[in-house]
C-alpha atoms as a PDB file:
ATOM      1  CA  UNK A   1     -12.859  15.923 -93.952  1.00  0.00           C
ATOM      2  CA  UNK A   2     -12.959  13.019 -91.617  1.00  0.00           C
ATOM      3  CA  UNK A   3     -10.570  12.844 -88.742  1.00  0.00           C
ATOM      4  CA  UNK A   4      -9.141   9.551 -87.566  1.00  0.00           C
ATOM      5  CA  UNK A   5      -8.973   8.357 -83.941  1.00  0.00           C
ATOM      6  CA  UNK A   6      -5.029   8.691 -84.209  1.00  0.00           C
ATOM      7  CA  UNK A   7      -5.441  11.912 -84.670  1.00  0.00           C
ATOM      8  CA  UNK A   8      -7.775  12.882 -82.345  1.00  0.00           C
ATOM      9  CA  UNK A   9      -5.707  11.017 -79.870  1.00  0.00           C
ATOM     10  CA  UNK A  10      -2.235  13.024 -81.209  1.00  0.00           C
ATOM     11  CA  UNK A  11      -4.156  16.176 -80.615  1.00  0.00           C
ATOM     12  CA  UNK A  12      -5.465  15.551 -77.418  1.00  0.00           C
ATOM     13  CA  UNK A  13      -2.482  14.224 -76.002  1.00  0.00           C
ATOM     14  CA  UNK A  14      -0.716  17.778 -77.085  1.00  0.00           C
ATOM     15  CA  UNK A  15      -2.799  19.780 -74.873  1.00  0.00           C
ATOM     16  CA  UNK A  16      -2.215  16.888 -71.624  1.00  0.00           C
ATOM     17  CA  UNK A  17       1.738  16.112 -72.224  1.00  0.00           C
ATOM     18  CA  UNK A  18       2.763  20.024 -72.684  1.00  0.00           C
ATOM     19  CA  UNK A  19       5.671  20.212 -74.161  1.00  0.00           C
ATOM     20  CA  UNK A  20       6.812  16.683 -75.218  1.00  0.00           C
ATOM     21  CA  UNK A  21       3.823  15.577 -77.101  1.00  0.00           C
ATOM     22  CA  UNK A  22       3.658  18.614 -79.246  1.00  0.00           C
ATOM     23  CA  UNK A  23       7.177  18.606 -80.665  1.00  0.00           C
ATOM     24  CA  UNK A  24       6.827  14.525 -80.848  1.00  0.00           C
ATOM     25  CA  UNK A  25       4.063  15.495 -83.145  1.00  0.00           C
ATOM     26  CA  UNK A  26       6.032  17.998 -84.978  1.00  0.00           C
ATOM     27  CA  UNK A  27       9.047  16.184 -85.539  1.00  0.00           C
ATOM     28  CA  UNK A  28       7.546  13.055 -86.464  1.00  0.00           C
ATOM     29  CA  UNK A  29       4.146  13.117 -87.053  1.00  0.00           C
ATOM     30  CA  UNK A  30       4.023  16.158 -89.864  1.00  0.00           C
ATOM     31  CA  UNK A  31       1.805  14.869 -92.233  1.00  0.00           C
ATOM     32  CA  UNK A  32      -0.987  14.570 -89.754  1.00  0.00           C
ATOM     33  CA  UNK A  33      -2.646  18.467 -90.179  1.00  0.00           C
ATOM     34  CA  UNK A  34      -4.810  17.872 -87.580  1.00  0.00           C
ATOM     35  CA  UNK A  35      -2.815  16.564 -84.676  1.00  0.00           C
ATOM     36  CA  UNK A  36       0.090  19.691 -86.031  1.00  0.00           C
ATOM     37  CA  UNK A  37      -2.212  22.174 -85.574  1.00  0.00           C
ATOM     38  CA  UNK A  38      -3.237  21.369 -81.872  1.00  0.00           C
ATOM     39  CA  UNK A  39       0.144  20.878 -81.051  1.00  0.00           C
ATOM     40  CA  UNK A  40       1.241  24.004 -82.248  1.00  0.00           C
ATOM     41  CA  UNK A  41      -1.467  25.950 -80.245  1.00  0.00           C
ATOM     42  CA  UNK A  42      -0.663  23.684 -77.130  1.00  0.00           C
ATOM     43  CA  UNK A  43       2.731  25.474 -77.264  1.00  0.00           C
ATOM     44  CA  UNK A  44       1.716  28.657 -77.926  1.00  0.00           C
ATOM     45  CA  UNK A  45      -0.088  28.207 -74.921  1.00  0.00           C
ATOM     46  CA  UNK A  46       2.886  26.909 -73.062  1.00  0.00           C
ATOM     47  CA  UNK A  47       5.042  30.018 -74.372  1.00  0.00           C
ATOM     48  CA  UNK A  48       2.422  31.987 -73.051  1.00  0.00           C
ATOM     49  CA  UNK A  49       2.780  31.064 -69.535  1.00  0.00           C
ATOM     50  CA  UNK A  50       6.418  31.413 -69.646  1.00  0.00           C
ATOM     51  CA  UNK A  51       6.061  34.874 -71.131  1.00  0.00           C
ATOM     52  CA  UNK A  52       3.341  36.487 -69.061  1.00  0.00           C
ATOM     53  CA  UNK A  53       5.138  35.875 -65.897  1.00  0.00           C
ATOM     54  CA  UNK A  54       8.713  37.099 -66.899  1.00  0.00           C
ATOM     55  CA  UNK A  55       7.545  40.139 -69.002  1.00  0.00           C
ATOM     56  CA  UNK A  56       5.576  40.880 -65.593  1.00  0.00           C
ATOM     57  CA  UNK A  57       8.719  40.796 -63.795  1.00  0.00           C
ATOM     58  CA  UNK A  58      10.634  42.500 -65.816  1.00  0.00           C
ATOM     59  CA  UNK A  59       8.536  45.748 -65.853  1.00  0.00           C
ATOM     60  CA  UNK A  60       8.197  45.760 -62.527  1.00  0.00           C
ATOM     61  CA  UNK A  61      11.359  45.650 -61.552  1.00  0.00           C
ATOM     62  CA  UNK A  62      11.861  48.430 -64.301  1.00  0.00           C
ATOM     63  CA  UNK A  63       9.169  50.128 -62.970  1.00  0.00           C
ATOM     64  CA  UNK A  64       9.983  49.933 -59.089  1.00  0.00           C
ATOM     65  CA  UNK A  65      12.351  52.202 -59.528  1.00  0.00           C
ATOM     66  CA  UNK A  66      10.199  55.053 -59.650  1.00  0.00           C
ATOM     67  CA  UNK A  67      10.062  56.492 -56.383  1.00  0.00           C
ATOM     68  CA  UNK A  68       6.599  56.209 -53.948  1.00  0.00           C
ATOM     69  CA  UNK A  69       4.516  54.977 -57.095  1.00  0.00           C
ATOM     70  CA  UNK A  70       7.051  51.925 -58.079  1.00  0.00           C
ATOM     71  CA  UNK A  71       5.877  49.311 -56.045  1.00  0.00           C
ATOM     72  CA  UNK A  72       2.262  49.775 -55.895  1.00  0.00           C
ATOM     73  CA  UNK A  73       2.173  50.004 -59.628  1.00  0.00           C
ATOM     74  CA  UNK A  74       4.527  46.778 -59.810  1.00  0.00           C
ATOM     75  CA  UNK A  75       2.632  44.874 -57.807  1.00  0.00           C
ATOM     76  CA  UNK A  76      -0.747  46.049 -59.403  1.00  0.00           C
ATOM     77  CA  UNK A  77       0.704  45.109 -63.500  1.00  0.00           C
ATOM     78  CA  UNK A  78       0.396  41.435 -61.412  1.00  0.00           C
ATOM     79  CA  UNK A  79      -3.734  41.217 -62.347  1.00  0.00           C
ATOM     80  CA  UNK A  80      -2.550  41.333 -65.838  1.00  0.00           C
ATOM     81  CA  UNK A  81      -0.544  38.187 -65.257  1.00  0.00           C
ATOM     82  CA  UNK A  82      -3.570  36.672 -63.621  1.00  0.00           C
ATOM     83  CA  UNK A  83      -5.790  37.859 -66.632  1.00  0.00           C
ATOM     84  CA  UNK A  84      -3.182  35.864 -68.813  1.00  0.00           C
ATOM     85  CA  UNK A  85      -3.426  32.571 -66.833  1.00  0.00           C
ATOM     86  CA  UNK A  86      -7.088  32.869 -66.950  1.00  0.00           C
ATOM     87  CA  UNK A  87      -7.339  33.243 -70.623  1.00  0.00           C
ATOM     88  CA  UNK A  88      -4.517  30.673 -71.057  1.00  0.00           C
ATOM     89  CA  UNK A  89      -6.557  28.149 -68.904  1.00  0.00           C
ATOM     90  CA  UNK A  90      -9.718  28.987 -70.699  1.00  0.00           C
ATOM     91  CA  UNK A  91      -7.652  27.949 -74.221  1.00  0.00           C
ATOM     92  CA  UNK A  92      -6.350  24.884 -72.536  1.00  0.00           C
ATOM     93  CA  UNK A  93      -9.912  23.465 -72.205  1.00  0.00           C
ATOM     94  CA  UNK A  94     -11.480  24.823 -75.591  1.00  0.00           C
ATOM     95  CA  UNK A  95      -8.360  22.958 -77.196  1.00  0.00           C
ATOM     96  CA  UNK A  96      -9.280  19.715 -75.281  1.00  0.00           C
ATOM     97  CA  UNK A  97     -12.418  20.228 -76.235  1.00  0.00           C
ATOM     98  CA  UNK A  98     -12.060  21.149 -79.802  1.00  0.00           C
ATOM     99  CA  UNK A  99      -9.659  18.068 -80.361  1.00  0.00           C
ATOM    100  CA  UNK A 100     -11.911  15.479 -78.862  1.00  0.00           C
ATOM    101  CA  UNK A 101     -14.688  17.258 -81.325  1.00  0.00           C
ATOM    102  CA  UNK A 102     -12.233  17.148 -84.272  1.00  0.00           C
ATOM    103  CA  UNK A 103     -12.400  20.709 -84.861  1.00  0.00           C
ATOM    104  CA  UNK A 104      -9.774  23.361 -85.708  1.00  0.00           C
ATOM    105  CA  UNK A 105     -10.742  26.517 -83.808  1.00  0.00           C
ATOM    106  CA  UNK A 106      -7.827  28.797 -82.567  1.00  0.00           C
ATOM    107  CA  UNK A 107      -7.543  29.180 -79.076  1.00  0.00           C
ATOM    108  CA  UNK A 108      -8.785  32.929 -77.848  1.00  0.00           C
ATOM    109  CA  UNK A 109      -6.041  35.439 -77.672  1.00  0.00           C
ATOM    110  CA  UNK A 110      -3.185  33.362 -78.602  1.00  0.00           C
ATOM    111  CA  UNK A 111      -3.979  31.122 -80.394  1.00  0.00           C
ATOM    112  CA  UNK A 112      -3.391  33.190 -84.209  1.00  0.00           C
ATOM    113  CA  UNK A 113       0.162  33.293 -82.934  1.00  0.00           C
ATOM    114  CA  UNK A 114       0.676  29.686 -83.604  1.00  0.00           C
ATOM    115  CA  UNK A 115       1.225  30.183 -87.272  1.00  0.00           C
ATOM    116  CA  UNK A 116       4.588  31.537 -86.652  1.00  0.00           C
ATOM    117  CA  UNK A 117       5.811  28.463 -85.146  1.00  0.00           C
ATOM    118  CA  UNK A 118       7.737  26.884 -88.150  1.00  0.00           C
ATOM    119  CA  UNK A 119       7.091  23.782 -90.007  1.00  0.00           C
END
């Protein structure tokens, strides 16, 4: 399967304009497989930095109610935050990568969640 410039170009620009390329490219540029399926892992990637921070805080505040050992452990659940940005960063440049090679390789970690996003 040979990928066009266009597309390459679609798919790149998913993973560099975060959230307005991706849903340009699935509102109006469907038929393009390619260029859809980078633009649905850019988002999951973009859901996942929204998520990691507020189910973070969340817990924490949950969890700094426990007397003595709330905070501490609050404040230590952060690395796993920081563990999330690092993997999310690390499939931010495989994607780049992977779309300027015109290959369709799921990001690691999230990017098998991107089949839920609807066509």
């Amino acid at each position: 399967m040979t990928i066009g410039n266009n597309s390459r170009i679609l798919a790149l620009l998913s993973y560099i304009l975060l959230i307005v390329a991706p849903l340009y490219i699935l509102l109006f540029r469907r038929t393009d497989r390619f260029a859809v399926f980078h633009a649905r892992q850019s988002l999951v990637l973009v859901a996942a930095a929204i998520i990691a921070p507020a189910a973070w805080y969340v817990v924490a505040w949950l969890i700094m109610w426990i007397p003595e050992v709330g905070g501490p452990l609050g404040l230590g659940l952060f690395s796993a935050v920081l563990a999330a940005y690092i993997a999310i960063v690390f499939g931010w440049v495989r994607g780049l990568f992977d779309s300027l090679r015109a290959e369709q390789r799921s990001v690691p970690l999230f990017g098998d969640w991107a089949r839920y996003i609807p066509l």
